[in-house]
C-alpha atoms as a PDB file:
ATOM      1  CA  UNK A   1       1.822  12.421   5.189  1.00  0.00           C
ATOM      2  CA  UNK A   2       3.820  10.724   2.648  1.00  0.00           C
ATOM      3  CA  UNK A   3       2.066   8.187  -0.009  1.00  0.00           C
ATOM      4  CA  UNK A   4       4.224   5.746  -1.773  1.00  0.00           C
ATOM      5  CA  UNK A   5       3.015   3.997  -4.851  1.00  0.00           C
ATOM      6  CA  UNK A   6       5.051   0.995  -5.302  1.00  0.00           C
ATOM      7  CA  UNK A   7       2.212  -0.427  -7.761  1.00  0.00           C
ATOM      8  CA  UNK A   8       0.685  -4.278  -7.425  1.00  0.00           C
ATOM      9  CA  UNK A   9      -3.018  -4.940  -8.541  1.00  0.00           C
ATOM     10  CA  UNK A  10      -4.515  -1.602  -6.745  1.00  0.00           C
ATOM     11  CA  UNK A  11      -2.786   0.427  -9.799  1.00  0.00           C
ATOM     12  CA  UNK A  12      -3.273  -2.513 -12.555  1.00  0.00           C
ATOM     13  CA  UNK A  13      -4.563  -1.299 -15.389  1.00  0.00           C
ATOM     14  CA  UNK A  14      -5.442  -3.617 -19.004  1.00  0.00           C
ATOM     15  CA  UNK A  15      -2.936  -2.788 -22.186  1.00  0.00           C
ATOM     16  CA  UNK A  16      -5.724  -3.497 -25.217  1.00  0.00           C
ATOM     17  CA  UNK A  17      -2.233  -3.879 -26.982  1.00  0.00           C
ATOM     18  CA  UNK A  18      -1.124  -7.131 -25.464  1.00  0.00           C
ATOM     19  CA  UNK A  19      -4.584  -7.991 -23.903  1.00  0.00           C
ATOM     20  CA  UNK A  20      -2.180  -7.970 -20.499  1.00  0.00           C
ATOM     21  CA  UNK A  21      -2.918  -6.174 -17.021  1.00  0.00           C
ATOM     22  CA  UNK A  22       0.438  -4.087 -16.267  1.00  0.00           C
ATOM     23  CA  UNK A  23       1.132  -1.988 -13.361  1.00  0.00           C
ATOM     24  CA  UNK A  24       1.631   1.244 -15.423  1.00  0.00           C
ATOM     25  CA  UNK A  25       4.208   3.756 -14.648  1.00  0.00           C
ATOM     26  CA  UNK A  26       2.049   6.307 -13.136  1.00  0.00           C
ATOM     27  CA  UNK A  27       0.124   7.287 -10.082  1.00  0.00           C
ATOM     28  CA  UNK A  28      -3.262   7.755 -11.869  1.00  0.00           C
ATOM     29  CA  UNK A  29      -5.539   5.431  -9.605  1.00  0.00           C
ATOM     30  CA  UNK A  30      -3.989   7.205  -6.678  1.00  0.00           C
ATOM     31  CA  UNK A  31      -4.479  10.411  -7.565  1.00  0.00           C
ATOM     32  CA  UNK A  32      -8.353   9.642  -8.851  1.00  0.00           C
ATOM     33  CA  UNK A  33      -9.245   8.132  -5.550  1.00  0.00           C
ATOM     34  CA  UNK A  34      -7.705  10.832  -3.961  1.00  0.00           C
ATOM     35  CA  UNK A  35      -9.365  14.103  -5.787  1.00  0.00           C
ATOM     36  CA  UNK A  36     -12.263  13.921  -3.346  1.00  0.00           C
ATOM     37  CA  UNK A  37     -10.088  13.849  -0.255  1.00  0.00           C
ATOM     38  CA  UNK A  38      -9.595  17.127   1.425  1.00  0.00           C
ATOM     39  CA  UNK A  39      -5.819  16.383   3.197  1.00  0.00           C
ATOM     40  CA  UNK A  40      -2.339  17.575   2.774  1.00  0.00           C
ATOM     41  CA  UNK A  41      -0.331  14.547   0.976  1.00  0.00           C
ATOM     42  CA  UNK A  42       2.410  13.939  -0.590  1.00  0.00           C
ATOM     43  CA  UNK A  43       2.649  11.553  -3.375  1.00  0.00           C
ATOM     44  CA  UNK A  44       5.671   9.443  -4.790  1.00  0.00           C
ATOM     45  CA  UNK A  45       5.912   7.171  -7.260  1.00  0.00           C
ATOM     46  CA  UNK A  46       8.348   4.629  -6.253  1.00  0.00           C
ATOM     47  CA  UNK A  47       8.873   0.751  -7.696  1.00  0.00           C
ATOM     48  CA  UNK A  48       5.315   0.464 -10.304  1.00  0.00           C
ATOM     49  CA  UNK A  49       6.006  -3.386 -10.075  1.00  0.00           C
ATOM     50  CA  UNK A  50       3.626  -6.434  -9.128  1.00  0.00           C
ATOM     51  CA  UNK A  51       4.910  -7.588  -5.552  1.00  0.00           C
ATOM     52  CA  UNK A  52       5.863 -10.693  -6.592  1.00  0.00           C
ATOM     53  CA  UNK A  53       8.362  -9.314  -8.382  1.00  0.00           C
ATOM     54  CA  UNK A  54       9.631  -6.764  -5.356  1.00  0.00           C
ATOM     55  CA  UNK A  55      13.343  -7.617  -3.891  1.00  0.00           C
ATOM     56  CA  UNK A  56      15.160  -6.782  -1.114  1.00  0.00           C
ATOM     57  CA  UNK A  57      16.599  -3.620  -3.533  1.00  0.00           C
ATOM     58  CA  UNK A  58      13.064  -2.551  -3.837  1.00  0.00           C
ATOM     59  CA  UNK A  59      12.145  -2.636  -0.011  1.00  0.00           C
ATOM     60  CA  UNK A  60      15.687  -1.481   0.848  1.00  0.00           C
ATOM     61  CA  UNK A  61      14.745   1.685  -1.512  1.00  0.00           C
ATOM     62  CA  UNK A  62      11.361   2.099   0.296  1.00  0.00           C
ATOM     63  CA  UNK A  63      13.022   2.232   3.403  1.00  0.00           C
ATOM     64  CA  UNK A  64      15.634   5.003   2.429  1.00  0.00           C
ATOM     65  CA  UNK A  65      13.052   7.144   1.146  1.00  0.00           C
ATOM     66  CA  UNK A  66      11.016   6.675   4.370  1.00  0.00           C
ATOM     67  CA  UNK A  67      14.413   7.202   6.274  1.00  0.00           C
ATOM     68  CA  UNK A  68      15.143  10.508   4.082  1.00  0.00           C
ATOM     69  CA  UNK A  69      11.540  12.148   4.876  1.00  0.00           C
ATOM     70  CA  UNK A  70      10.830  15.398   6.941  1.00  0.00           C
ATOM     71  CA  UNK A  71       6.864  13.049   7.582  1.00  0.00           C
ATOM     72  CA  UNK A  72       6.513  10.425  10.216  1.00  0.00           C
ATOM     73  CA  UNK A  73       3.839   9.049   8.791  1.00  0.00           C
ATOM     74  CA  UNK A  74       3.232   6.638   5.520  1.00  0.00           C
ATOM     75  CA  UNK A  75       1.194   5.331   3.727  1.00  0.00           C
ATOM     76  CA  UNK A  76       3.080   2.637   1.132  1.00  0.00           C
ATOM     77  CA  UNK A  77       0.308   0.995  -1.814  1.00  0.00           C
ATOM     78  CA  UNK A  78       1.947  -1.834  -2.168  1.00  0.00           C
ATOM     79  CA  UNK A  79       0.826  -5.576  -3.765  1.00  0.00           C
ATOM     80  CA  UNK A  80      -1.087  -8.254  -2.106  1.00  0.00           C
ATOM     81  CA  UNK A  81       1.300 -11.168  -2.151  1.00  0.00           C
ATOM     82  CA  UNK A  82       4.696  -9.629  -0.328  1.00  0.00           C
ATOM     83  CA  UNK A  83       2.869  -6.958   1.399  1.00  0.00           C
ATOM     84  CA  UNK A  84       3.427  -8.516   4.730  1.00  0.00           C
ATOM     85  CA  UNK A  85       6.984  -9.575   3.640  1.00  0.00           C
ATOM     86  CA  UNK A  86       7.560  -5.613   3.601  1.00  0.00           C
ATOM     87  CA  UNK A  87       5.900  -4.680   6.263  1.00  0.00           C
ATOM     88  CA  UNK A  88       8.073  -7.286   8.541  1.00  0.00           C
ATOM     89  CA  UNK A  89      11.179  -5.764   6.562  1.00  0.00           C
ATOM     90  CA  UNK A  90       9.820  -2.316   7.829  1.00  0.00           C
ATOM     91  CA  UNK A  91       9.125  -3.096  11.000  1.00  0.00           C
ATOM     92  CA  UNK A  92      12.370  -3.579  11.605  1.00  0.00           C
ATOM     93  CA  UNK A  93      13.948  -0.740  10.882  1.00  0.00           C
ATOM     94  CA  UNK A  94      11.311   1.593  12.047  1.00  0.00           C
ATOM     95  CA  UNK A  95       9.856   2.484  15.339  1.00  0.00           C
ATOM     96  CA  UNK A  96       9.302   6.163  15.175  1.00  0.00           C
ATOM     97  CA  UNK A  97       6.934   6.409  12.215  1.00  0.00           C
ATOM     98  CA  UNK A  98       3.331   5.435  11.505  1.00  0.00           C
ATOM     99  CA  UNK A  99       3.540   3.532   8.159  1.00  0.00           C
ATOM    100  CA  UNK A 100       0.611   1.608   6.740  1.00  0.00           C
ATOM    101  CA  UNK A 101       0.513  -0.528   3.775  1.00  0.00           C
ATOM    102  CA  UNK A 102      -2.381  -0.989   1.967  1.00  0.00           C
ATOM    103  CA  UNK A 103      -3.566  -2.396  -1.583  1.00  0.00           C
ATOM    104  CA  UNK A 104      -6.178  -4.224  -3.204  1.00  0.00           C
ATOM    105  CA  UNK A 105      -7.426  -7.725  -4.484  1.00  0.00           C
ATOM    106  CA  UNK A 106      -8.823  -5.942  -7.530  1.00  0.00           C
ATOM    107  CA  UNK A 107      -7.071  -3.344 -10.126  1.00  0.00           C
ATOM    108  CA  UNK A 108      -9.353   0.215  -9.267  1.00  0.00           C
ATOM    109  CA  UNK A 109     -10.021   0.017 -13.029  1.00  0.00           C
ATOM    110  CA  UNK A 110     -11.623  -2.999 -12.743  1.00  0.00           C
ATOM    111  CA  UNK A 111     -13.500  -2.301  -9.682  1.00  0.00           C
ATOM    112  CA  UNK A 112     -13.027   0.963  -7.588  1.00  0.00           C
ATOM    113  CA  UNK A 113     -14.491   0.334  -4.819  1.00  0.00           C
ATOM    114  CA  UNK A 114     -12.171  -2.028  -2.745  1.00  0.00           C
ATOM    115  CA  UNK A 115      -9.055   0.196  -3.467  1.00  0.00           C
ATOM    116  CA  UNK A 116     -10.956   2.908  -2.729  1.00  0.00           C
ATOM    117  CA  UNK A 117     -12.099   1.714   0.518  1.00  0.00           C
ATOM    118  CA  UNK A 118      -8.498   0.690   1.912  1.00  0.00           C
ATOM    119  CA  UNK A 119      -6.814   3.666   1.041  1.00  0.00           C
ATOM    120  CA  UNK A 120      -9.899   5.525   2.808  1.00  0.00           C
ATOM    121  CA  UNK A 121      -9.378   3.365   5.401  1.00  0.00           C
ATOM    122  CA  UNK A 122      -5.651   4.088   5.816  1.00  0.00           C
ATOM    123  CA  UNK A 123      -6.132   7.823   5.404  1.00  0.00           C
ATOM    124  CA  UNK A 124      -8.724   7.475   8.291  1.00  0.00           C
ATOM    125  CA  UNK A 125      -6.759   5.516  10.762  1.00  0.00           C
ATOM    126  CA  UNK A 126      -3.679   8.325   9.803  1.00  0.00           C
ATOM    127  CA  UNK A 127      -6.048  11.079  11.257  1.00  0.00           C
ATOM    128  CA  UNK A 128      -6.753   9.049  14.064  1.00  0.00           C
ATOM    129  CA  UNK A 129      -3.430   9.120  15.155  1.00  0.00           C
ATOM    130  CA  UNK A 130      -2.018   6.075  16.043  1.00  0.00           C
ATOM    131  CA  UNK A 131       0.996   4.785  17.909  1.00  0.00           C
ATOM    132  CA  UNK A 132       4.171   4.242  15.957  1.00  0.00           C
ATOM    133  CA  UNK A 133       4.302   1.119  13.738  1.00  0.00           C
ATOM    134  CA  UNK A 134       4.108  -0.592  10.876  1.00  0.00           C
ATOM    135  CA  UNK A 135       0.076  -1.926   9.698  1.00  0.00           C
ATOM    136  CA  UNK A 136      -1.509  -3.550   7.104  1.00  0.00           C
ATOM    137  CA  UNK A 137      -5.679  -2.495   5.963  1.00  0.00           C
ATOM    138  CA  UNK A 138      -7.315  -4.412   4.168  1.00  0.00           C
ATOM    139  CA  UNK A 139     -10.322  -6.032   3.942  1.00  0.00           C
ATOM    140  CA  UNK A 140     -12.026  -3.194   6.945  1.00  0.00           C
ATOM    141  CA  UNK A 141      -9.139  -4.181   9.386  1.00  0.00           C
ATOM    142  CA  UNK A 142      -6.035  -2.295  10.169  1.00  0.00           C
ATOM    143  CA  UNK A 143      -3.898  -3.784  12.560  1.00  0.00           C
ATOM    144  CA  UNK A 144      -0.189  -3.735  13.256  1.00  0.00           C
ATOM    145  CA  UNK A 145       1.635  -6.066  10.350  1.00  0.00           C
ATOM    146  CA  UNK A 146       2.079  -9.195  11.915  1.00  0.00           C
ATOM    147  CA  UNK A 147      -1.469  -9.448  13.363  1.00  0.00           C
ATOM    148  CA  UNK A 148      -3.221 -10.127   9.352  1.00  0.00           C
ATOM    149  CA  UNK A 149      -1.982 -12.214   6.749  1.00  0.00           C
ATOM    150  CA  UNK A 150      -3.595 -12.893   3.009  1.00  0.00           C
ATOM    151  CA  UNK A 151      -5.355 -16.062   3.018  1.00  0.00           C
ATOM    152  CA  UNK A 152      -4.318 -17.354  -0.507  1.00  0.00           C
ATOM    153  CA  UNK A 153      -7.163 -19.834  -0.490  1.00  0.00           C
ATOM    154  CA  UNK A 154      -9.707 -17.459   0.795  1.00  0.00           C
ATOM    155  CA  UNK A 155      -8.644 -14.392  -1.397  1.00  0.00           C
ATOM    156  CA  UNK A 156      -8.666 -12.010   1.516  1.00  0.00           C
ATOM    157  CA  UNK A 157      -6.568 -11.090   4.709  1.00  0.00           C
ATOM    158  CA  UNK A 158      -7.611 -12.402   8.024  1.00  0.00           C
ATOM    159  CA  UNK A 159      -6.563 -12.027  11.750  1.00  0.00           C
ATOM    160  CA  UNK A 160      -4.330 -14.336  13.059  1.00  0.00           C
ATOM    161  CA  UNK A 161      -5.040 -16.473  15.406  1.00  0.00           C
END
């Protein structure tokens, strides 16, 4: 298994400096979340930007890397507001991997608990082993990508309908 970090508000973390939440260059929430986790990763690094600020360079990228790996199976942390945007742009490229994007509403240095949770959540549908495809978790559901979408009103992903 193969995590990519591409940042968004799961890795934000507050700058005193500048008084500013920035997605830092660094895997650190990742990694904490994942010291109690007894499974064979690896861990990448790959775009550390908010998604609304992720182009089609930045997915292409995502999708060489994920074309260039020995794994079949992702997991990409990725930002709330494109999220689906990549996973559609995934989905299109790949059906012979497991990839699952996942993120959070809330930076994990804020609160740690909903980042937590979906990354648990991905890890546990992973080891499940599901068909090839691309999904989104969040919010306690995992479903293939174009089944949930973030409610912008709401503040949370739903089914759709």
């Amino acid at each position: 298994m193969l995590i990519l970090n591409s940042g968004g508000t799961f890795n934000n973390r507050y700058n005193p400096l500048n008084a500013e939440l920035e997605v830092p260059y660094d895997n650190n929430a990742i990694e904490r979340i994942l010291q109690s986790a007894h499974i064979d990763y690896d861990l990448a690094g790959v775009v550390y930007k908010n998604s609304l600020d992720m182009d089609m360079n930045d997915r292409k990228m995502l999708a060489s890397i994920i074309m260039e790996s020995k794994d079949d199976t992702f997991i990409i942390i990725h930002g709330t507001d494109t999220m689906n945007i990549t996973a559609e742009f995934l989905s299109e490229i790949f059906d012979d991997r497991k990839i699952i994007l996942t993120g959070s509403m809330k930076p994990f240095e804020i609160d740690n608990v909903e980042a937590s949770l979906n990354l648990g959540i991905a890890i546990g549908f992973i080891k499940s082993n599901p068909q090839n495809g691309v999904y989104i978790t969040m919010n306690g559901f995992v479903q293939p990508c174009q089944n949930i979408v973030k409610n912008r009103v709401l503040g949370k992903f739903e089914l759709v309908k």
